[in-house]
Protein backbone atom coordinates (compact mmCIF):
# COMPACT_ATOMS: atom_id res chain seq x y z
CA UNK A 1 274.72 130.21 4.24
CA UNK A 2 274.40 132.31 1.03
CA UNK A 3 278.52 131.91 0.73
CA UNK A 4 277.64 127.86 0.90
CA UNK A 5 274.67 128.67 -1.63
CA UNK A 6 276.58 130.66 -4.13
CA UNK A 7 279.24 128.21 -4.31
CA UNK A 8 276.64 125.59 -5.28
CA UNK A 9 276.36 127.94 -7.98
CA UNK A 10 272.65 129.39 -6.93
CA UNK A 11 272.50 132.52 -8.79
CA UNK A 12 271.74 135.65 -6.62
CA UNK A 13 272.38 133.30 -3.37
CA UNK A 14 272.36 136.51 -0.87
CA UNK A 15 268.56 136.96 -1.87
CA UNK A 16 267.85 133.83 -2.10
CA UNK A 17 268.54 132.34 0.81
CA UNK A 18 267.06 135.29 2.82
CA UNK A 19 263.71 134.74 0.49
CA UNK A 20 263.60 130.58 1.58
CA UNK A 21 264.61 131.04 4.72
CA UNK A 22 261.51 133.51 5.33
CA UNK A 23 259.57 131.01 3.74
CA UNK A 24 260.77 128.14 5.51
CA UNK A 25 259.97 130.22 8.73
CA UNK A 26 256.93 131.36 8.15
CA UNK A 27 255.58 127.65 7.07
CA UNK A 28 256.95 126.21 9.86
CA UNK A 29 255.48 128.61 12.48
CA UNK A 30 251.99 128.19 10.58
CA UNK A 31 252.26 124.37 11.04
CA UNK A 32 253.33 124.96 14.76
CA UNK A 33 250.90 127.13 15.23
CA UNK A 34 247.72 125.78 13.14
CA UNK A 35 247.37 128.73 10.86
CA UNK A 36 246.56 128.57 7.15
CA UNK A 37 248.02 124.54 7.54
CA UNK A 38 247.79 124.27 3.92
CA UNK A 39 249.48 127.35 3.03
CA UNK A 40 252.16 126.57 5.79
CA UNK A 41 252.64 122.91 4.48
CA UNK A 42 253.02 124.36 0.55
CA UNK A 43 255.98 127.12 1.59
CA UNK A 44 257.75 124.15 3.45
CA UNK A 45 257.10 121.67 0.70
CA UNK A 46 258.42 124.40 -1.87
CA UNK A 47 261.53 125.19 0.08
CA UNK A 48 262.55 121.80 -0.19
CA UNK A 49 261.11 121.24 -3.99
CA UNK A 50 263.86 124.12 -4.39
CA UNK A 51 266.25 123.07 -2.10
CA UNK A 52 266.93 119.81 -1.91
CA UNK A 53 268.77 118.78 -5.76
CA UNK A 54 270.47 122.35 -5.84
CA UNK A 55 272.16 121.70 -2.92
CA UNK A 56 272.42 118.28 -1.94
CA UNK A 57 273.48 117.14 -5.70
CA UNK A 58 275.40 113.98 -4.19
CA UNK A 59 275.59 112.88 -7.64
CA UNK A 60 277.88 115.41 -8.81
CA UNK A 61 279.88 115.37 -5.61
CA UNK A 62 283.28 113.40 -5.03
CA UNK A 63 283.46 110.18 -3.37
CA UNK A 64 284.48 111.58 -0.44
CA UNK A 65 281.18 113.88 -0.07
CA UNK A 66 279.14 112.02 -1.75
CA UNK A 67 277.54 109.95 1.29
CA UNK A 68 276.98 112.81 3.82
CA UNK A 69 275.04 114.59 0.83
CA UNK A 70 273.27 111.79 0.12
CA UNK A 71 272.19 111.50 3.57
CA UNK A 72 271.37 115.16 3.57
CA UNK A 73 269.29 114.77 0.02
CA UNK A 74 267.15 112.08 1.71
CA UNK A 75 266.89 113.79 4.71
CA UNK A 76 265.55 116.96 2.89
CA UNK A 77 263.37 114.21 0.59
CA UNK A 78 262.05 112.52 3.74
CA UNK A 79 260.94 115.85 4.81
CA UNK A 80 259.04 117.00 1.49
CA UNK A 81 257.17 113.75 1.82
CA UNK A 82 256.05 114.71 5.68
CA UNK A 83 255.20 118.10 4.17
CA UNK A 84 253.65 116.79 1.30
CA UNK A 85 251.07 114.31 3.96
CA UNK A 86 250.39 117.55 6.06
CA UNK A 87 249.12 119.29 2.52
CA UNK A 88 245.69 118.12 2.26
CA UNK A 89 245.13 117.97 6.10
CA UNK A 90 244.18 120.90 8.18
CA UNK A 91 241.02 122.29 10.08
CA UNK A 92 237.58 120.58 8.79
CA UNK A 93 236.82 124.59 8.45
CA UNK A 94 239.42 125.64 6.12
């Protein structure tokens, strides 16, 4: 993935990707889990803040790649917007 990263021209992509994949991780098992919900839902919601237009930049892509990242953008955007509903929500004693 960091190979993939770095040729999207992400600077430092080894680090990186290690640093949002942790962070993607750890979100997504706090959401699974129910713990720190809001926490959880920010790390996802900023993986894919960070994500999404630096690698999924469909509109800099060739006609021929263009649709599948498209479909990847607004799959990633799609996403950001579930994260982005689970934000505010979370246990009444949080």
């Amino acid at each position: 993935m960091a190979a993939y990263a770095e040729s999207n021209g992400v600077p430092a992509a080894d680090r990186l990707v290690a640093l949002s994949s942790g962070m993607l991780l750890a979100g997504s098992l706090g959401v699974v889990l129910g713990r720190v919900p809001r926490l959880s839902a920010g790390a996802i919601a900023a993986f894919l803040v960070g994500v999404t237009p630096t690698m999924y930049d469909f509109w800099n892509r060739e006609e021929g790649e263009r649709e599948q990242q498209l479909i990847h953008f607004l799959k990633n955007t799609a996403l950001l917007g579930s994260a982005l509903f689970y934000l505010p929500r979370g246990p009444a004693n949080e």
